[in-house]
C-alpha atoms as a PDB file:
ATOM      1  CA  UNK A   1      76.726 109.150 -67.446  1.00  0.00           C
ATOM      2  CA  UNK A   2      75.826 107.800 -70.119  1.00  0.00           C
ATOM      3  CA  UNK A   3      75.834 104.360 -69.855  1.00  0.00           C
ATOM      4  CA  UNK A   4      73.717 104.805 -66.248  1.00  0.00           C
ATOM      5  CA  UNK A   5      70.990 106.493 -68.410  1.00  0.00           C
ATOM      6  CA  UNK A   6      71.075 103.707 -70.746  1.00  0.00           C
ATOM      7  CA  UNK A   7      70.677 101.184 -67.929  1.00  0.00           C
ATOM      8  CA  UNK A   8      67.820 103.164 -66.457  1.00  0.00           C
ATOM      9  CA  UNK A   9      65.940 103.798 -69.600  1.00  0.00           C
ATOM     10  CA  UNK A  10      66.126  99.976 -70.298  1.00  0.00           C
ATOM     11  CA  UNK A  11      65.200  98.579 -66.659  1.00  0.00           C
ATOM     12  CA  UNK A  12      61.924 101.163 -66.498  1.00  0.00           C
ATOM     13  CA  UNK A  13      61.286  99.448 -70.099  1.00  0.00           C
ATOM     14  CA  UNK A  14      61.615  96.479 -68.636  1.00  0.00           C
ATOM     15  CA  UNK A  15      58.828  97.257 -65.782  1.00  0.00           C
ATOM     16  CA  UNK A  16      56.613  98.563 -68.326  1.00  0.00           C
ATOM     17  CA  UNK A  17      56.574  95.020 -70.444  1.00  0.00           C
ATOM     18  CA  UNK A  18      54.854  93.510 -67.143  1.00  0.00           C
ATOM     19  CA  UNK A  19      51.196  95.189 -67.390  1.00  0.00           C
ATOM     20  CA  UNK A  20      51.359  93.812 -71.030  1.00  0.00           C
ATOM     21  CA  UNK A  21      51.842  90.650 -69.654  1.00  0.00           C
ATOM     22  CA  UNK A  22      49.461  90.785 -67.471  1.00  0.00           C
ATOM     23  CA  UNK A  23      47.209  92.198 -70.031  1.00  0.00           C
ATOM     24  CA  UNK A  24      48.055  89.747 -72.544  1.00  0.00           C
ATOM     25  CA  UNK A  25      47.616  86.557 -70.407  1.00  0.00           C
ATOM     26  CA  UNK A  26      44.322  87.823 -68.856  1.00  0.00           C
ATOM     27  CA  UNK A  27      43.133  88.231 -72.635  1.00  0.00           C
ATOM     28  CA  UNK A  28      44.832  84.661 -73.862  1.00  0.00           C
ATOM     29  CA  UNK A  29      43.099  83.131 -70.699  1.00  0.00           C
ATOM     30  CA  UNK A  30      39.101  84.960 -71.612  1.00  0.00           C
ATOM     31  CA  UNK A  31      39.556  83.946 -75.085  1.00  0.00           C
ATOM     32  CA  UNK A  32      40.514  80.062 -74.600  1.00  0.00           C
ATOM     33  CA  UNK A  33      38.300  77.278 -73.254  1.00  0.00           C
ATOM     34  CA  UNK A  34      40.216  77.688 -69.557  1.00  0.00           C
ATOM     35  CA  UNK A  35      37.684  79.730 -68.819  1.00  0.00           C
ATOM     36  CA  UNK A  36      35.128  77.266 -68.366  1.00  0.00           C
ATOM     37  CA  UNK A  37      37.189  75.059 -66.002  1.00  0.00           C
ATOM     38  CA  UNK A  38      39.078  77.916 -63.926  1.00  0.00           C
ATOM     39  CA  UNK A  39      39.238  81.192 -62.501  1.00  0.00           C
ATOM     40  CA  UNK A  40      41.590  83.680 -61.325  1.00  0.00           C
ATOM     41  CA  UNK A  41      40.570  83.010 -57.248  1.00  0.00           C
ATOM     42  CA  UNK A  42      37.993  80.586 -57.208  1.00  0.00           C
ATOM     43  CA  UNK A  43      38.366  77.135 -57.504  1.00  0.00           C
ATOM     44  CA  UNK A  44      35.314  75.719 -60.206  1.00  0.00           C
ATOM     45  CA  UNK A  45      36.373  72.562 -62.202  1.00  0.00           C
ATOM     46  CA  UNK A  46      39.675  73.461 -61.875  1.00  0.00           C
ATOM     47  CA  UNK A  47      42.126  74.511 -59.160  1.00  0.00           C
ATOM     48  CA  UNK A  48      42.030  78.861 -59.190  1.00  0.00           C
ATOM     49  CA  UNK A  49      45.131  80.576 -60.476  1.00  0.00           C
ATOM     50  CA  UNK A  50      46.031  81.334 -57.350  1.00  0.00           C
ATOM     51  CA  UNK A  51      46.403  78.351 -55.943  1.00  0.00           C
ATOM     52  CA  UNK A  52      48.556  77.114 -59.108  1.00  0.00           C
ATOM     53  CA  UNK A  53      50.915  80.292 -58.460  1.00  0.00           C
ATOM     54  CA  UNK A  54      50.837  79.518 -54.659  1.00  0.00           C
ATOM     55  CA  UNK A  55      51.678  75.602 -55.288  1.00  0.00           C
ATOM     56  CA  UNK A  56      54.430  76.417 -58.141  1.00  0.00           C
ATOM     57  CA  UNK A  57      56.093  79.439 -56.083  1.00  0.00           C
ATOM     58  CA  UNK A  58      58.937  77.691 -55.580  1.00  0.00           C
ATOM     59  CA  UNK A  59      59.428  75.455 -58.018  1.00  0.00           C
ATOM     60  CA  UNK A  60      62.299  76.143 -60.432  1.00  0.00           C
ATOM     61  CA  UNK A  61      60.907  74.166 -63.425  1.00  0.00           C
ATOM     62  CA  UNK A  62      57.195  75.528 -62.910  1.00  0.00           C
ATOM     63  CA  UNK A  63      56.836  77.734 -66.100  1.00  0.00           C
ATOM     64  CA  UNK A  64      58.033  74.374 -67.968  1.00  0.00           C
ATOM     65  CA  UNK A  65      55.353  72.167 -65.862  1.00  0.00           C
ATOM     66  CA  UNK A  66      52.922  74.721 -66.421  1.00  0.00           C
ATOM     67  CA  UNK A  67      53.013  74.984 -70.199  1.00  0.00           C
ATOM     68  CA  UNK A  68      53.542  71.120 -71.170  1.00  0.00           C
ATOM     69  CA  UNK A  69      50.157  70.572 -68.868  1.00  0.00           C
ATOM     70  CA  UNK A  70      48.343  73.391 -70.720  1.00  0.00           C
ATOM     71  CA  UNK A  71      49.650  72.303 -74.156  1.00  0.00           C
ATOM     72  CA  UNK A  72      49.304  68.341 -73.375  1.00  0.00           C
ATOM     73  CA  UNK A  73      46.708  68.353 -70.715  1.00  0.00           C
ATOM     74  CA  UNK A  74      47.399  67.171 -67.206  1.00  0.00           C
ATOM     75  CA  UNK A  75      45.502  64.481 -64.990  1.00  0.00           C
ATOM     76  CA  UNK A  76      45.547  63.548 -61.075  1.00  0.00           C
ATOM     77  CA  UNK A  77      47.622  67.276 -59.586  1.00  0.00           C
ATOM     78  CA  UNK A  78      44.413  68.685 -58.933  1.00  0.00           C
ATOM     79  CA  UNK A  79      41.892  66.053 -58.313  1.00  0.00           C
ATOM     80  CA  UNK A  80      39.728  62.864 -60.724  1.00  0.00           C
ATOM     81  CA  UNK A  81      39.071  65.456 -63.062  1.00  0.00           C
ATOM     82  CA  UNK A  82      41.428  65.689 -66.330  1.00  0.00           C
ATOM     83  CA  UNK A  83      42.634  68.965 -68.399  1.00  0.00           C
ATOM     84  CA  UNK A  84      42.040  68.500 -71.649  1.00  0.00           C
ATOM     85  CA  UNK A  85      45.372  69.552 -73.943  1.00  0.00           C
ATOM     86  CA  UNK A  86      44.728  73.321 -75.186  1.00  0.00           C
ATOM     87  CA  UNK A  87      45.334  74.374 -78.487  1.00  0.00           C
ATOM     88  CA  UNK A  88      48.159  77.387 -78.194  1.00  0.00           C
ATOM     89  CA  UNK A  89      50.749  78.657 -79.450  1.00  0.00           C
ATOM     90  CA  UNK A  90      54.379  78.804 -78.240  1.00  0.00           C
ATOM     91  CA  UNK A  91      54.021  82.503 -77.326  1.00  0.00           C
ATOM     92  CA  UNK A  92      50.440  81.864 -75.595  1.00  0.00           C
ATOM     93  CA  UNK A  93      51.382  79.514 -73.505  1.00  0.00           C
ATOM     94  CA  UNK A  94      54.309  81.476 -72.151  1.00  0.00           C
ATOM     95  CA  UNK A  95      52.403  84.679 -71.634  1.00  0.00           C
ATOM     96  CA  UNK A  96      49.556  82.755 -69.946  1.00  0.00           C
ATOM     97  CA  UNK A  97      52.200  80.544 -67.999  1.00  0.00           C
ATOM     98  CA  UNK A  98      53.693  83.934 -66.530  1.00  0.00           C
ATOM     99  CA  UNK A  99      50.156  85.375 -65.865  1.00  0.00           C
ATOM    100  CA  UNK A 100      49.018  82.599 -63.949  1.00  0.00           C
ATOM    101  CA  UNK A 101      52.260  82.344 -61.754  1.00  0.00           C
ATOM    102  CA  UNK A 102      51.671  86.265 -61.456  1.00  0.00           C
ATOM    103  CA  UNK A 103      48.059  85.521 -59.349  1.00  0.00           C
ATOM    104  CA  UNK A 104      48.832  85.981 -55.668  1.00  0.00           C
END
């Protein structure tokens, strides 16, 4: 009995860490330039969110892709128009990688 608690009490923590996420990506996203170039469901300079999630659903390596074009920048996936590299950290990256794959 026991151990079944155990496993419950850690899978609900588990489901609580994703509104951080969420939380914490949509904040890492305001407070970086990407905000001038993308949104979360309109396209501007940039592709929207949701179309990187849609385009990246699949895609086993996608978190990886993701981050080394917002770390390094990125040029011809989405059009003429370059990203830029963004300064991040490790962490930021990762949280905003699983935000943006989170849009649908």
């Amino acid at each position: 009995m026991k151990k079944t608690l155990c496993v419950l009490f850690a899978l609900a923590g588990v489901g609580s860490l994703q509104p951080a996420l969420a939380a914490d990506g949509e904040a890492i996203f305001k407070s970086k330039p990407c905000v001038a170039c993308h949104a979360v469901d309109t396209k501007m300079m940039g592709p929207a969110f949701k179309e990187v999630a849609a385009k990246y659903a699949d895609q086993a390596d996608a978190k990886d892709v993701l981050a080394a074009s917002i770390k390094g920048g990125s040029s011809g996936k989405w059009g003429p128009i370059p990203m830029p590299p963004n300064a991040v950290t490790d962490e930021e990256v990762a949280t905003l990688v699983e935000w943006i794959l989170s849009q649908k």
